[in-house]
Protein backbone atom coordinates (compact mmCIF):
# COMPACT_ATOMS: atom_id res chain seq x y z
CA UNK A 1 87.39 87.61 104.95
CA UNK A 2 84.08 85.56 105.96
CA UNK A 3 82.34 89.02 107.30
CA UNK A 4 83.84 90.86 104.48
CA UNK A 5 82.34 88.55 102.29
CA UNK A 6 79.06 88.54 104.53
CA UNK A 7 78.92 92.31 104.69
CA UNK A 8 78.98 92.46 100.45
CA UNK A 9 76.38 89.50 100.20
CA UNK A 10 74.17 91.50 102.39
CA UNK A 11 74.17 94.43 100.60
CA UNK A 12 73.83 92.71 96.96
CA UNK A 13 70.94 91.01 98.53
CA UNK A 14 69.29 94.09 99.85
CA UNK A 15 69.27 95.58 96.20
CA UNK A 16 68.46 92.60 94.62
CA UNK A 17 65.54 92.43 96.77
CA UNK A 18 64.76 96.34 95.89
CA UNK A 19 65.34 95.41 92.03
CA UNK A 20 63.04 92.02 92.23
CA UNK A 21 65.74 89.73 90.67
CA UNK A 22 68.40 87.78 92.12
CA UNK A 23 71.28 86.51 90.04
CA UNK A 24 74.47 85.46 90.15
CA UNK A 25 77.18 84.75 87.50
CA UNK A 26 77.91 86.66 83.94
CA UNK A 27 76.16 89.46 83.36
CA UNK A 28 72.51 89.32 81.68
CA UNK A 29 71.97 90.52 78.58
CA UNK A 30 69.23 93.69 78.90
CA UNK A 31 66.10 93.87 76.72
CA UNK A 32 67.15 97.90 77.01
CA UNK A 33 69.94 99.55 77.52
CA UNK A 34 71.31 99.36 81.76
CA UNK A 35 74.08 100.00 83.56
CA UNK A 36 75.27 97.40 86.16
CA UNK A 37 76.07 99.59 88.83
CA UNK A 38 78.07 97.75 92.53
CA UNK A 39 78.15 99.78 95.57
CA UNK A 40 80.73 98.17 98.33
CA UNK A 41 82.27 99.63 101.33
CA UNK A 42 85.72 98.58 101.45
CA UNK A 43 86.71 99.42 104.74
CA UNK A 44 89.96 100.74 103.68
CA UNK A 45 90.77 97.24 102.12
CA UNK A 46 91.64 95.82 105.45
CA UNK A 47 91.05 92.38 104.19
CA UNK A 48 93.19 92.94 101.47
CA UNK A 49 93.13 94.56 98.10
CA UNK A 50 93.28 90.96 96.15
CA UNK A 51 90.03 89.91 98.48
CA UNK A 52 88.43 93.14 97.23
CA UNK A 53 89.59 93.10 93.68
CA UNK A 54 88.06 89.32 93.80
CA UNK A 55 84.64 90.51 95.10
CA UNK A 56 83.91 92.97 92.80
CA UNK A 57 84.84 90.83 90.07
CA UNK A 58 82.60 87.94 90.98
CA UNK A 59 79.42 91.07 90.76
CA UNK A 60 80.18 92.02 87.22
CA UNK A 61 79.39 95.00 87.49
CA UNK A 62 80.24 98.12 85.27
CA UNK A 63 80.61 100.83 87.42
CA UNK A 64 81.68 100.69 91.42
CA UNK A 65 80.99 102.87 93.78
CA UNK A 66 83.89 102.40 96.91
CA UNK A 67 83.37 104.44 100.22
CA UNK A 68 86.43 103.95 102.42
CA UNK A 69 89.30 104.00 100.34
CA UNK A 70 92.73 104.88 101.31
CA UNK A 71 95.41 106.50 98.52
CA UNK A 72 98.68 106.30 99.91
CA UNK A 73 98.46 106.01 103.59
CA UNK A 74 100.61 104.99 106.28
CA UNK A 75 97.83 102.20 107.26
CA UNK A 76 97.56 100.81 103.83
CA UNK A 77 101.79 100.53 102.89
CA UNK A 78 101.67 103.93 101.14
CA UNK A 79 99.19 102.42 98.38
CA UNK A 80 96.97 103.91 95.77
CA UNK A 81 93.74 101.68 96.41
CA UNK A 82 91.98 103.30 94.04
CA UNK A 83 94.55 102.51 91.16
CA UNK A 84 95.39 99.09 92.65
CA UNK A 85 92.04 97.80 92.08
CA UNK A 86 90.95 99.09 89.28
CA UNK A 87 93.97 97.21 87.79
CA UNK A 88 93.00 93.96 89.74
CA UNK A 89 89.25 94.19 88.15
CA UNK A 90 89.68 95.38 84.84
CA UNK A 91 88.01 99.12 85.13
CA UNK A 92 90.25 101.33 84.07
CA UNK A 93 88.17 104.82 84.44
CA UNK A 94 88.51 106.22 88.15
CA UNK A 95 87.41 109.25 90.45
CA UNK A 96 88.52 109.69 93.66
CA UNK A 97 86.84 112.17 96.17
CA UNK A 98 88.99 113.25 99.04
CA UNK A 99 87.20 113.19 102.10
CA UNK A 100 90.14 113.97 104.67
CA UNK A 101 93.78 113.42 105.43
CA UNK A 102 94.15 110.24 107.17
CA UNK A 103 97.41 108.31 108.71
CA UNK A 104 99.98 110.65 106.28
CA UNK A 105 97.64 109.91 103.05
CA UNK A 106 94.04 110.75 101.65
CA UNK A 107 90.79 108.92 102.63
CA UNK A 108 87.23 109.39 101.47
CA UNK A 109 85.16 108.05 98.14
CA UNK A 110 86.09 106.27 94.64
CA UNK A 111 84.26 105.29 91.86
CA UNK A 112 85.77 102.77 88.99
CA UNK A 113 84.49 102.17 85.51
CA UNK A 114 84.32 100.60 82.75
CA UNK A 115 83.34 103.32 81.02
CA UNK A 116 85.52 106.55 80.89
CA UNK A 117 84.36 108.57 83.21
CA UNK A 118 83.69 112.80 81.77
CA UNK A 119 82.62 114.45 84.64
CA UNK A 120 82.75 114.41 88.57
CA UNK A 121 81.75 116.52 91.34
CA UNK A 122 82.18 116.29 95.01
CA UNK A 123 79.76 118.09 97.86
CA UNK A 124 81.25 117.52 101.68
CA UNK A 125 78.31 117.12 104.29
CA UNK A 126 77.52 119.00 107.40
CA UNK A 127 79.25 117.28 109.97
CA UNK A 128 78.97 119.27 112.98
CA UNK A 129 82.57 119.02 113.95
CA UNK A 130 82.82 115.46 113.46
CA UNK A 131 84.64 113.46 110.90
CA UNK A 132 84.37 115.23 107.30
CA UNK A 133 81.60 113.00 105.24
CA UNK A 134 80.94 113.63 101.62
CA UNK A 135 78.74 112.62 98.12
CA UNK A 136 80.61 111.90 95.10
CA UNK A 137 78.97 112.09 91.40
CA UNK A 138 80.15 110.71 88.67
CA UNK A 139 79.14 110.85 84.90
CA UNK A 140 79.87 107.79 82.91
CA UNK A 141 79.75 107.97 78.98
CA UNK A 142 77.98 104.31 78.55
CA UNK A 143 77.40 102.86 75.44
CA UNK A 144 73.82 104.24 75.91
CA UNK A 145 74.84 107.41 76.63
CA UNK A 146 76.29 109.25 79.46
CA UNK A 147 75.12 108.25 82.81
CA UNK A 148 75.43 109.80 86.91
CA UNK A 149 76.13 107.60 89.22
C-alpha cells in the first residue's frame, strides 16, 4: 500500500512539476475551460481495488487513464476492474483496450470518465515477439467540447 501510494505520488509530482503547479485537495476552478486528466498504473489492482478506487479519488480528476487492468481473471477473483472502480470513484463512462489474454481473463488498458466517452480507438505496438503492448485513445464529450485523451 505504502509503495503503491509512493509510486502514484511520484508520478502526480512529476506532472505537477511539468505543469508548474502543485496542489492538492478539490479541484480548482479554471480561468478557461480544462480537463483534469490522472494517469495511474494499477498494477492489476494488486493492492486492492478499494486502495485504488481511494487514490484516484483523493486526485479529482475527470478522466483516468489505467494501464494494467485485469477484467475477469483468474488472478483478480474473476473481476471486472474496470467496472469495479469506476463504481468505487464515481466515473461512470469507460473504455477498455484489450491488450492480451491473461490468467483465463483479459488484460491491457482502461480509461474512466466523467464525461461519456463517444469514441475510442486502439493501435497494438511492435513488440518483437514479446508481450503484446498497446495505445488507447479516447474522445471525451467535456463540457467544453469533446476532448482525446
Amino acid at each position: 500500500m505504502r509503495r503503491l501510494r509512493l509510486t502514484l505520488l511520484a508520478t502526480l509530482s512529476v506532472a505537477a512539476a511539468l505543469s508548474g503547479c502543485v496542489r492538492r485537495g478539490p479541484p480548482v476552478q479554471p480561468l478557461s475551460p480544462s480537463l483534469r486528466v490522472m494517469t495511474f498504473n494499477i498494477q492489476s489492482a494488486r493492492h486492492g481495488l478499494d486502495a485504488v478506487a481511494g487514490l484516484i479519488q483523493e486526485a479529482h480528476p475527470e478522466v483516468v487513464a489505467l494501464p494494467e487492468v485485469d477484467r475477469f481473471s483468474e488472478r483478480s477473483g474473476g473481476v471486472d476492474q474496470v467496472e469495479a472502480l469506476a463504481r468505487r470513484t464515481g466515473l461512470p463512462h469507460t473504455r477498455f483496450f484489450r491488450t492480451t489474454s491473461l490468467h483465463g481473463g483479459d488484460y491491457g488498458l482502461a480509461v474512466l470518465s466523467r464525461y461519456p466517452v463517444v469514441d475510442s480507438a486502439w493501435r497494438g505496438l511492435p513488440t518483437n515477439g514479446a508481450e503484446q503492448r498497446g495505445v488507447g485513445r479516447a474522445v471525451v464529450e467535456a463540457p467544453s467540447g469533446a476532448v482525446s485523451v
